[in-house]
N, C-alpha and C. Protein backbone atom coordinates (compact mmCIF):
# COMPACT_ATOMS: atom_id res chain seq x y z
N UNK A 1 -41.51 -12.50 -26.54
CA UNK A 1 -40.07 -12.65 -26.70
C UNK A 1 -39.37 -11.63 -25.81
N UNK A 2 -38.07 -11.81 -25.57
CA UNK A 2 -37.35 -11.09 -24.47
C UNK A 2 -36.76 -10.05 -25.20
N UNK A 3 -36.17 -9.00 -25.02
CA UNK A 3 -35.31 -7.84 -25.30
C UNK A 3 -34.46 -8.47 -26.44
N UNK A 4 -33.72 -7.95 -27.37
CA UNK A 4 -33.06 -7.96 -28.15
C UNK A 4 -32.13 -7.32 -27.36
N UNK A 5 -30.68 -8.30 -27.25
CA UNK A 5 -29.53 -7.49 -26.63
C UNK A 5 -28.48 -6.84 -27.71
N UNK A 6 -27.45 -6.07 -27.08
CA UNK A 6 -26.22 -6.11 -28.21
C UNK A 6 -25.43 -7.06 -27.32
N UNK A 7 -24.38 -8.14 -28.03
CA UNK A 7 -23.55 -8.91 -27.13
C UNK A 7 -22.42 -7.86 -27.00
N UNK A 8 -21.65 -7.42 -27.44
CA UNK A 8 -20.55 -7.01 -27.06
C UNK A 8 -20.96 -5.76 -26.65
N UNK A 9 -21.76 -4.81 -26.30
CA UNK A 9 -22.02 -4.35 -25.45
C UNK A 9 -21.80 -4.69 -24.00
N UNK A 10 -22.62 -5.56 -24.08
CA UNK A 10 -23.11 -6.80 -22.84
C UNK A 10 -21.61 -6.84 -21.84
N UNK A 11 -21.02 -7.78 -22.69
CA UNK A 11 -19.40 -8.21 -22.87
C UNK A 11 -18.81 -7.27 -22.37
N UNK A 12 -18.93 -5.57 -22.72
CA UNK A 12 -18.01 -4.64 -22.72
C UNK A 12 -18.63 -4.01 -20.89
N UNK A 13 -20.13 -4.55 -20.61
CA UNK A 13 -20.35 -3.86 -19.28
C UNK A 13 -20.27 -4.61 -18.48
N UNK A 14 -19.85 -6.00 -18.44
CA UNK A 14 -19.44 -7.06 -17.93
C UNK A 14 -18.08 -6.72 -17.80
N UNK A 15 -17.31 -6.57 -18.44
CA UNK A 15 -16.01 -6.43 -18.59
C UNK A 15 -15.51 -5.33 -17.40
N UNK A 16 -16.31 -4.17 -17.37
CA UNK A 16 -15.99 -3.20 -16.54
C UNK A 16 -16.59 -3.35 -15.31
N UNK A 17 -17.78 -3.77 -15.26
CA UNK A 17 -18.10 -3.75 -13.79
C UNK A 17 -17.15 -4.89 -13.17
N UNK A 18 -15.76 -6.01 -13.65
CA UNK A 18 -15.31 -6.43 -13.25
C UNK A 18 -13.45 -5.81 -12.78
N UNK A 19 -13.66 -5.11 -13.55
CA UNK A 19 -12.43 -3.82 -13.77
C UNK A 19 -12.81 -3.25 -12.38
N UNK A 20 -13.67 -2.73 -12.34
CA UNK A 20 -14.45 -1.82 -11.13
C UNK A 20 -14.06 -2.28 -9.51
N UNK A 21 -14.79 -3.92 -9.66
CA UNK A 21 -14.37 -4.77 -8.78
C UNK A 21 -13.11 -4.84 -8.13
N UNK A 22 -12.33 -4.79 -9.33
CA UNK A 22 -10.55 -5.35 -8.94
C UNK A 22 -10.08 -3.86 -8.81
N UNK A 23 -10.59 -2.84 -9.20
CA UNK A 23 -9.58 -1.59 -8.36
C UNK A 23 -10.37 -1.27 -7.10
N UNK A 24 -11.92 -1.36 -6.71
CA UNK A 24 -12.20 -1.48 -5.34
C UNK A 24 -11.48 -1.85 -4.25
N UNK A 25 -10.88 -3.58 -4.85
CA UNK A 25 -10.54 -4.33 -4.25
C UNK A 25 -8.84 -3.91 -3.92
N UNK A 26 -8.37 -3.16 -4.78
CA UNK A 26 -7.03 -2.88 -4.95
C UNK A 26 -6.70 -1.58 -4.10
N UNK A 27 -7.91 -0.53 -4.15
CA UNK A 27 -7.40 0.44 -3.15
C UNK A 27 -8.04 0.27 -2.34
N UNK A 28 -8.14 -0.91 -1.30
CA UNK A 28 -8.65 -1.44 -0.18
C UNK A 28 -7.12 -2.13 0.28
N UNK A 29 -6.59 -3.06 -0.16
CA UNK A 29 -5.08 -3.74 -0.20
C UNK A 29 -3.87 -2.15 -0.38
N UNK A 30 -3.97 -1.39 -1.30
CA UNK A 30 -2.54 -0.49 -1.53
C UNK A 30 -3.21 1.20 -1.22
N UNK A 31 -3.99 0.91 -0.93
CA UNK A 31 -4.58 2.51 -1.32
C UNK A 31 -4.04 3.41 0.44
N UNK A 32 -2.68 3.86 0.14
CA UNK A 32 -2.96 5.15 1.27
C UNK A 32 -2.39 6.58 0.81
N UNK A 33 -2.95 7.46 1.20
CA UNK A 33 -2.91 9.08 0.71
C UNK A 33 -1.35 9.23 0.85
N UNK A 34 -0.85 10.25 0.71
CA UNK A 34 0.85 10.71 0.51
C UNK A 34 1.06 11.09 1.72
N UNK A 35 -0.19 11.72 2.32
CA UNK A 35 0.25 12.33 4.36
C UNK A 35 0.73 11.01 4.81
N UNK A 36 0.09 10.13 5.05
CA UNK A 36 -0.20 8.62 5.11
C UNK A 36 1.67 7.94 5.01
N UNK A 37 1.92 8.07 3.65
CA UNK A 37 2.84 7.63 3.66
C UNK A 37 4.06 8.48 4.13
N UNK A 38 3.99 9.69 4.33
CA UNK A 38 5.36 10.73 4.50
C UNK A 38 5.13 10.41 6.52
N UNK A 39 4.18 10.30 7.19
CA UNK A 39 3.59 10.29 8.66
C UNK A 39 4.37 8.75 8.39
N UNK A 40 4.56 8.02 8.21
CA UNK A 40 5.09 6.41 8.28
C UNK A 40 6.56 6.81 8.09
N UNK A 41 6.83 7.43 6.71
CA UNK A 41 8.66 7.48 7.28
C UNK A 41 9.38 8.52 8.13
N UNK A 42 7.93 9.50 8.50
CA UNK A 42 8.86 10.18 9.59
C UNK A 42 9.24 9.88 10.75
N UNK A 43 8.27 8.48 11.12
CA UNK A 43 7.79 7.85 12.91
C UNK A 43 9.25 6.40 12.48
N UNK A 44 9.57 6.24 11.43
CA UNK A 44 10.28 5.57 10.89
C UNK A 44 11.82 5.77 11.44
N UNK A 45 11.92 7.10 10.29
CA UNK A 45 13.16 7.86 10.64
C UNK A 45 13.27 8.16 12.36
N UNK A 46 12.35 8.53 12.94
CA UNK A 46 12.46 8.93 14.24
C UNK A 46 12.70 7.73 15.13
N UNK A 47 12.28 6.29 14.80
CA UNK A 47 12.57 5.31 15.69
C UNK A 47 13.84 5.21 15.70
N UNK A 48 14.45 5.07 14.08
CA UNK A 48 15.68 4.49 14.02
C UNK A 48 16.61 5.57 14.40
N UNK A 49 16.72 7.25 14.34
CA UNK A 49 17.62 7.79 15.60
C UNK A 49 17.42 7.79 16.96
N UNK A 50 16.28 7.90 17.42
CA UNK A 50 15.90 6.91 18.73
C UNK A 50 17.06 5.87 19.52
N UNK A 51 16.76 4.76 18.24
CA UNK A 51 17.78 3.77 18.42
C UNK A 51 18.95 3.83 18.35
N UNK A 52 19.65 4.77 17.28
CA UNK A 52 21.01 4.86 17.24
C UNK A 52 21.45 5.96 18.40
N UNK A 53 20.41 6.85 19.02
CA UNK A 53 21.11 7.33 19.65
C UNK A 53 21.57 6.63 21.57
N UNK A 54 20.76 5.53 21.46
CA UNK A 54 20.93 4.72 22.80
C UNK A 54 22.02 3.90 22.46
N UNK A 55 23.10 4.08 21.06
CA UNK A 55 24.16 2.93 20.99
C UNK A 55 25.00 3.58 22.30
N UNK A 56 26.16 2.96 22.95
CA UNK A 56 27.16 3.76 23.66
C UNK A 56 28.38 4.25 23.04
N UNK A 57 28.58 3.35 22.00
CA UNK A 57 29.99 4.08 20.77
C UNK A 57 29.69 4.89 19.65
N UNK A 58 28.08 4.76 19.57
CA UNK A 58 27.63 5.30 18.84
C UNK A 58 27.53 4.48 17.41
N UNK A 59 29.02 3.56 17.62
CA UNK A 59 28.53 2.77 16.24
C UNK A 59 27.56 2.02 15.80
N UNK A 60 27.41 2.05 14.76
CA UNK A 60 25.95 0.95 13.95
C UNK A 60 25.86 -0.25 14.35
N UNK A 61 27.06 -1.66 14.85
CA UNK A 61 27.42 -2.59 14.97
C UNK A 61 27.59 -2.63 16.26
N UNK A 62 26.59 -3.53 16.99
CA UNK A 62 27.01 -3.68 18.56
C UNK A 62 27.91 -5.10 18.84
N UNK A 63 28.44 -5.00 20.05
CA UNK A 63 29.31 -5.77 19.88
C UNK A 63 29.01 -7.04 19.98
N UNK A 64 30.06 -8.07 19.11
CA UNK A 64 29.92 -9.26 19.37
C UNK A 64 30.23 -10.06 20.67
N UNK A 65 30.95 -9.59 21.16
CA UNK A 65 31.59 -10.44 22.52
C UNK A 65 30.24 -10.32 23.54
N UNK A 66 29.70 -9.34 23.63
CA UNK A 66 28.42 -9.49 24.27
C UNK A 66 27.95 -8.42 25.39
């Protein structure tokens, strides 16, 4: 005869090695460190005065007439 299991044991290490799975899978999709994210809005911030500073009026709104 085979092993005598516990089921909800079973159930409960089933349960997690699928838990396991889906945060693998999750800080693969969302996972970046805080340098990571502060290095993204500084190259951010820096494009967009970049840009505002090549306006010629300086205003936010370029013109419509063309």
């Amino acid at each position: 005869m085979g092993d005598v299991i516990n089921l909800r044991t079973a159930r409960k290490a089933r349960d997690r090695a699928a838990a396991a799975a889906q945060t693998s899978a999750n800080r693969m999709k969302f996972g970046r460190s805080k340098a990571e994210k502060q290095a993204d809005a500084a190259e951010t911030t820096r494009r967009e005065q970049l840009l505002d500073g090549t306006l010629r009026d300086g205003s936010a709104q370029p013109d419509p007439s063309g």
